[in-house]
Protein backbone atom coordinates (compact mmCIF):
# COMPACT_ATOMS: atom_id res chain seq x y z
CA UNK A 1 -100.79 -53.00 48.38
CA UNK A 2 -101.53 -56.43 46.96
CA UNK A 3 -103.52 -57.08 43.78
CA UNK A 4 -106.89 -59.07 44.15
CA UNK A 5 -107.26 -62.00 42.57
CA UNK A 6 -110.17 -62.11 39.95
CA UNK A 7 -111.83 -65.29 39.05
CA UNK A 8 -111.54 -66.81 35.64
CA UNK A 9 -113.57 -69.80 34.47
CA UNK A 10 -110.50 -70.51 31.65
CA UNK A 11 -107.20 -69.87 33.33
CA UNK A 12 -104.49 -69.48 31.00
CA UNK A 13 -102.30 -72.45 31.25
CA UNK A 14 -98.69 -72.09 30.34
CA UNK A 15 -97.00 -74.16 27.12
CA UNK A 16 -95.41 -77.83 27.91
CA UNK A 17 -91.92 -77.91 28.93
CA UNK A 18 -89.96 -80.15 26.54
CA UNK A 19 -88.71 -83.30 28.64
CA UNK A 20 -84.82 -82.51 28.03
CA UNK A 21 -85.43 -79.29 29.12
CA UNK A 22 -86.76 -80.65 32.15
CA UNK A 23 -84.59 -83.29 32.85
CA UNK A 24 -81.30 -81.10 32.63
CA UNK A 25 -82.48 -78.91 35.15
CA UNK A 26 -82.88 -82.29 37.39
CA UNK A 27 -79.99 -83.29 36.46
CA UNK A 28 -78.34 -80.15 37.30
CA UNK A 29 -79.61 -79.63 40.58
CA UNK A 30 -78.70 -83.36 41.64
CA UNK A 31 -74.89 -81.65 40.42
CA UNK A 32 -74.41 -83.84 37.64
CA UNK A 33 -73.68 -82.34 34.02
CA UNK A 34 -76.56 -83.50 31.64
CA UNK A 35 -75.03 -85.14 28.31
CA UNK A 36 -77.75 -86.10 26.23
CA UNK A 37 -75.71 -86.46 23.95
CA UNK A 38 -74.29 -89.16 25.05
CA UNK A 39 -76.98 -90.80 26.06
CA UNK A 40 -78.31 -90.48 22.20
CA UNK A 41 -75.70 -92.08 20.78
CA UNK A 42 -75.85 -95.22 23.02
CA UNK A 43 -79.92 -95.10 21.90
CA UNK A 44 -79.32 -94.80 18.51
CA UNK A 45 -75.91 -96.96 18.02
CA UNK A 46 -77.16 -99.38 15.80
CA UNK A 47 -78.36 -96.37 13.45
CA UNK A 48 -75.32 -95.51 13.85
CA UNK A 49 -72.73 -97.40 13.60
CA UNK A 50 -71.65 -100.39 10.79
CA UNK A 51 -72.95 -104.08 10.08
CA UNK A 52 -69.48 -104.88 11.97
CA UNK A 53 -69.72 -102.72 14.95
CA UNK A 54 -73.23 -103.65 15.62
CA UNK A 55 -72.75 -107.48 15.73
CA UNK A 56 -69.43 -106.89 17.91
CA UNK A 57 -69.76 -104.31 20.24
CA UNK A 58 -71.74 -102.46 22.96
CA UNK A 59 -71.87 -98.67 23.78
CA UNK A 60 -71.44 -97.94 27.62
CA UNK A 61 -71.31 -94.31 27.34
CA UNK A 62 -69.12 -91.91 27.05
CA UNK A 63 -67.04 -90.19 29.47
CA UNK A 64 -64.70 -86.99 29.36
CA UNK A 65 -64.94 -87.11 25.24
CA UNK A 66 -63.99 -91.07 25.25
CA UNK A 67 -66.54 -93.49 24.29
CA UNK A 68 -66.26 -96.70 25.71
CA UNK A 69 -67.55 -99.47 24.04
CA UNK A 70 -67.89 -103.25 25.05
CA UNK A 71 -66.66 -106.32 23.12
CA UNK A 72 -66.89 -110.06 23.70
CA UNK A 73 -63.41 -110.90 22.77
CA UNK A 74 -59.98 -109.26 23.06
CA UNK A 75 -59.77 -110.01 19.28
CA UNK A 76 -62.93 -108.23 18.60
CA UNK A 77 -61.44 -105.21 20.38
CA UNK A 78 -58.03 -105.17 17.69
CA UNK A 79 -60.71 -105.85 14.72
CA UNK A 80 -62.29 -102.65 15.31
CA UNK A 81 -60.00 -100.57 16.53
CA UNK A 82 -59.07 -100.30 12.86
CA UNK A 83 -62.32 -98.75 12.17
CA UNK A 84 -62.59 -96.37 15.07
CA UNK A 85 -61.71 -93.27 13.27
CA UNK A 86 -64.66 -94.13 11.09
CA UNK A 87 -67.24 -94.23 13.78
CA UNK A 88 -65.85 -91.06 15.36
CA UNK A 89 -66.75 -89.32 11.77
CA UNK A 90 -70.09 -91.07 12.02
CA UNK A 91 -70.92 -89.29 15.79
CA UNK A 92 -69.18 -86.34 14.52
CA UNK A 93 -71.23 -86.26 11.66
CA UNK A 94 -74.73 -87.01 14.00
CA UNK A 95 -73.85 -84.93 17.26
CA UNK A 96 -70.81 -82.67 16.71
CA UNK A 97 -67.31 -82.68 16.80
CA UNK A 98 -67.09 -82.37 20.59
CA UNK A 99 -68.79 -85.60 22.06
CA UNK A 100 -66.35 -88.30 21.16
CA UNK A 101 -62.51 -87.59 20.66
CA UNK A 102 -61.32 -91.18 21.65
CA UNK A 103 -62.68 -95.19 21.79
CA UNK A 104 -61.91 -97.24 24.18
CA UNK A 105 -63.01 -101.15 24.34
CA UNK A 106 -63.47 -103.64 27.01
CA UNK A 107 -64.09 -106.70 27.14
CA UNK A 108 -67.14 -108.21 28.22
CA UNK A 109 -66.75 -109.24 32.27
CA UNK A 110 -63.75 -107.23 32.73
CA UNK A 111 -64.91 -104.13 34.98
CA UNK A 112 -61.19 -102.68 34.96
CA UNK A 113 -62.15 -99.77 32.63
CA UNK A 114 -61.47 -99.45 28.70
CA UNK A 115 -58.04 -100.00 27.06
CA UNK A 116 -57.66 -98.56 23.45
């Protein structure tokens, strides 16, 4: 037996669904991993990160716990490498100890991948 539907002039609508909720269920489905995250920490890099790192470098995400970040020069690359396990406390500090375990740089125009 089925119940009848009565009519109600204010129909109780449910709460909003935050957005990240939202989109990691897209995500999901489409069988990608969601890693906000991730995508934070490129948003908010210049809150982030030093005077030096900001006027030198470029977050391109991160992937498998290594952050890859792009430089103009090769020289800007071995100026901040001294640095990195600064900015690793910094996203530690922000998102967790689990996002970024490694930094990687390349150098602007050269699509071969990160080299530490």
């Amino acid at each position: 037996m089925s119940r009848a539907n009565y009519y109600s002039p204010t129909p109780r609508r449910p709460d909003p669904t935050p957005i990240d909720d939202l989109l990691g269920t897209i995500v999901e489905r489409a069988g990608a991993s969601p890693d906000l995250g991730a995508a934070k920490l490129v948003a908010s890099w210049d809150d982030i990160v030093s005077e030096r790192w900001r006027e030198r470098s470029r977050p391109i995400g991160v992937r498998k716990k290594t952050l890859l970040v792009e430089v103009p020069e090769g020289a800007d690359a071995s100026l901040l490498r001294y640095d990195a396990a600064d900015l690793m406390r910094r996203i530690s500090q922000r998102f967790g100890p689990d996002l970024v375990r490694e930094v990687r740089f390349r150098v602007e125009g050269d699509t071969r991948g990160g080299k530490s």
